[in-house]
C-alpha atoms as a PDB file:
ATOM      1  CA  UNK A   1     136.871 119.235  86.492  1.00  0.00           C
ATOM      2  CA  UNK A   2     135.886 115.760  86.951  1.00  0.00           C
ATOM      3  CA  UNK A   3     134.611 116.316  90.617  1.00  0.00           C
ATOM      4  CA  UNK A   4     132.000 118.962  88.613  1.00  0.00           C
ATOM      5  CA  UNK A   5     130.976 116.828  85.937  1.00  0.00           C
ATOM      6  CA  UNK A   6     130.446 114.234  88.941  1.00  0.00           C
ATOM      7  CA  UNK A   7     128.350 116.874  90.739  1.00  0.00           C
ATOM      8  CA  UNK A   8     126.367 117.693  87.639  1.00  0.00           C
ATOM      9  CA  UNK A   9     125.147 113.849  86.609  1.00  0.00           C
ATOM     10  CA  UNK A  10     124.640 113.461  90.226  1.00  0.00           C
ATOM     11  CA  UNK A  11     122.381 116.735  89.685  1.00  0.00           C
ATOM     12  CA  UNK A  12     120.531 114.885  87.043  1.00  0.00           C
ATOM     13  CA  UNK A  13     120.226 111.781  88.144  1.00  0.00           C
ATOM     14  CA  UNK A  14     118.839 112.935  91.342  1.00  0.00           C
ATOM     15  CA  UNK A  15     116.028 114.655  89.223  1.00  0.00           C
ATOM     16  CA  UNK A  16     114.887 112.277  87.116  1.00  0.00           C
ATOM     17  CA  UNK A  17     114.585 110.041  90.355  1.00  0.00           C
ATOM     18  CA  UNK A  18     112.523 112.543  92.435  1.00  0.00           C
ATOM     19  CA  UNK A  19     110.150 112.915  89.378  1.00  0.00           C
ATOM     20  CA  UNK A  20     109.501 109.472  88.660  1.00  0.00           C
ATOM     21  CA  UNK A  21     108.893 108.731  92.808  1.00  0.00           C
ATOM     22  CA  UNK A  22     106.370 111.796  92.323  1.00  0.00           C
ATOM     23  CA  UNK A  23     104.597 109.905  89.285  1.00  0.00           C
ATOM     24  CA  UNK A  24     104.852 106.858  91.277  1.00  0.00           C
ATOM     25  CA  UNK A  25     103.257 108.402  94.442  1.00  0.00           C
ATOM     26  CA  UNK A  26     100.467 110.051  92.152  1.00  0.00           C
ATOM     27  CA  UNK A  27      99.604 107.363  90.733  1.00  0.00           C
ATOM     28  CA  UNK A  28      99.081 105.112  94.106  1.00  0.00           C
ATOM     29  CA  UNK A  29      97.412 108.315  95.494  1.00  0.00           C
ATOM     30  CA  UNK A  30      94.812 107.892  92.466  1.00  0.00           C
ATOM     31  CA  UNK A  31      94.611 104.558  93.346  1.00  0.00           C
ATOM     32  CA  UNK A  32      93.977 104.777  96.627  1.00  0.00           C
ATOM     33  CA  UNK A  33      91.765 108.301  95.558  1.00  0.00           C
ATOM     34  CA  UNK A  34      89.415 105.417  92.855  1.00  0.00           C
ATOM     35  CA  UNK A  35      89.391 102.633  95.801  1.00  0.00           C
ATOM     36  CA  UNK A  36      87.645 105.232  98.514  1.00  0.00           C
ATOM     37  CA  UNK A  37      85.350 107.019  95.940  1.00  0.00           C
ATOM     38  CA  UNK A  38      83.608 103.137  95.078  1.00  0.00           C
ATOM     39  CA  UNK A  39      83.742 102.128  98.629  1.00  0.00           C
ATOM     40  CA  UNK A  40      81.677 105.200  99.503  1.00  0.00           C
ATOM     41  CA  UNK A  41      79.674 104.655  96.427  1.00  0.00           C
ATOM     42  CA  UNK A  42      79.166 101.225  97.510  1.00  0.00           C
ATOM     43  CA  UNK A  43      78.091 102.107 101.267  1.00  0.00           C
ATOM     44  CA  UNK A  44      75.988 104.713  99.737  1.00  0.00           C
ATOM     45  CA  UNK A  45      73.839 102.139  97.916  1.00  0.00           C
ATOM     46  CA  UNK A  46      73.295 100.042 101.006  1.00  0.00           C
ATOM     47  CA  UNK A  47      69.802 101.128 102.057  1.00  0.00           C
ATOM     48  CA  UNK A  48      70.313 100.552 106.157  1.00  0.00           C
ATOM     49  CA  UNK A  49      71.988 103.937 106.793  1.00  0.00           C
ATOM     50  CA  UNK A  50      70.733 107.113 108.221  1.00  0.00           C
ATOM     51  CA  UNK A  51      70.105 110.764 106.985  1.00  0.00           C
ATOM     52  CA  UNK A  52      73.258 111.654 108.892  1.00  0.00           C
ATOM     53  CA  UNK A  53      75.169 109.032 107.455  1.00  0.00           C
ATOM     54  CA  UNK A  54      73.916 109.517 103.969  1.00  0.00           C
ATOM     55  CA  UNK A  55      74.909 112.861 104.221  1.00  0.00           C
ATOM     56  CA  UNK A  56      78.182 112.776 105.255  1.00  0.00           C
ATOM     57  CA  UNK A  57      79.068 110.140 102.577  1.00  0.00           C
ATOM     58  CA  UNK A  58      77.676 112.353  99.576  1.00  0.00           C
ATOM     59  CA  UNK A  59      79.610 114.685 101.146  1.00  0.00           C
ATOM     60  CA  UNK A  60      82.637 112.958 101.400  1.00  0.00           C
ATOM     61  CA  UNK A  61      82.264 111.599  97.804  1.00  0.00           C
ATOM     62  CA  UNK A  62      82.075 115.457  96.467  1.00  0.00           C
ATOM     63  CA  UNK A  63      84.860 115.822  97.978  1.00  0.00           C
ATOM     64  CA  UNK A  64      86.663 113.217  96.715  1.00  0.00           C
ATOM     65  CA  UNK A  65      85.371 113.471  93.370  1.00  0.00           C
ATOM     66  CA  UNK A  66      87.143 116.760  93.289  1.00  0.00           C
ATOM     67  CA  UNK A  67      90.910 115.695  93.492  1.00  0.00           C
ATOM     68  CA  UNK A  68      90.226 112.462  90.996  1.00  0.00           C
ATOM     69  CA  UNK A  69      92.170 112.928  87.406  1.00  0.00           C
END
């Protein structure tokens, strides 16, 4: 009986742990998700790039925009 009970915190505890690694690991993914959106923001404002570049940073920006919070 105690080897269950064991089994069953252990159960639990395990849990609670995976969920607040998955908060944790959200949370530095929206970090990381806020840090690339302004650094293609900020190369987007720099005037010395060309139409293919331009493009492909609005584009990644859309894309990025999409998965922020």
């Amino acid at each position: 009986m105690k080897q269950k009970n064991i089994n069953v915190l252990a159960g639990i505890i395990s849990r609670l742990t995976g969920r607040k690694e998955k908060e944790y690991m959200d949370s530095l993914s929206q970090e990381k998700l806020e840090r690339n959106i302004q650094a293609a923001k900020d190369r987007l404002e720099e005037g010395n790039l060309s139409v293919c570049q331009k493009q492909e940073y609005e584009k990644t920006l859309r894309h990025l925009e999409k998965y922020r919070k």
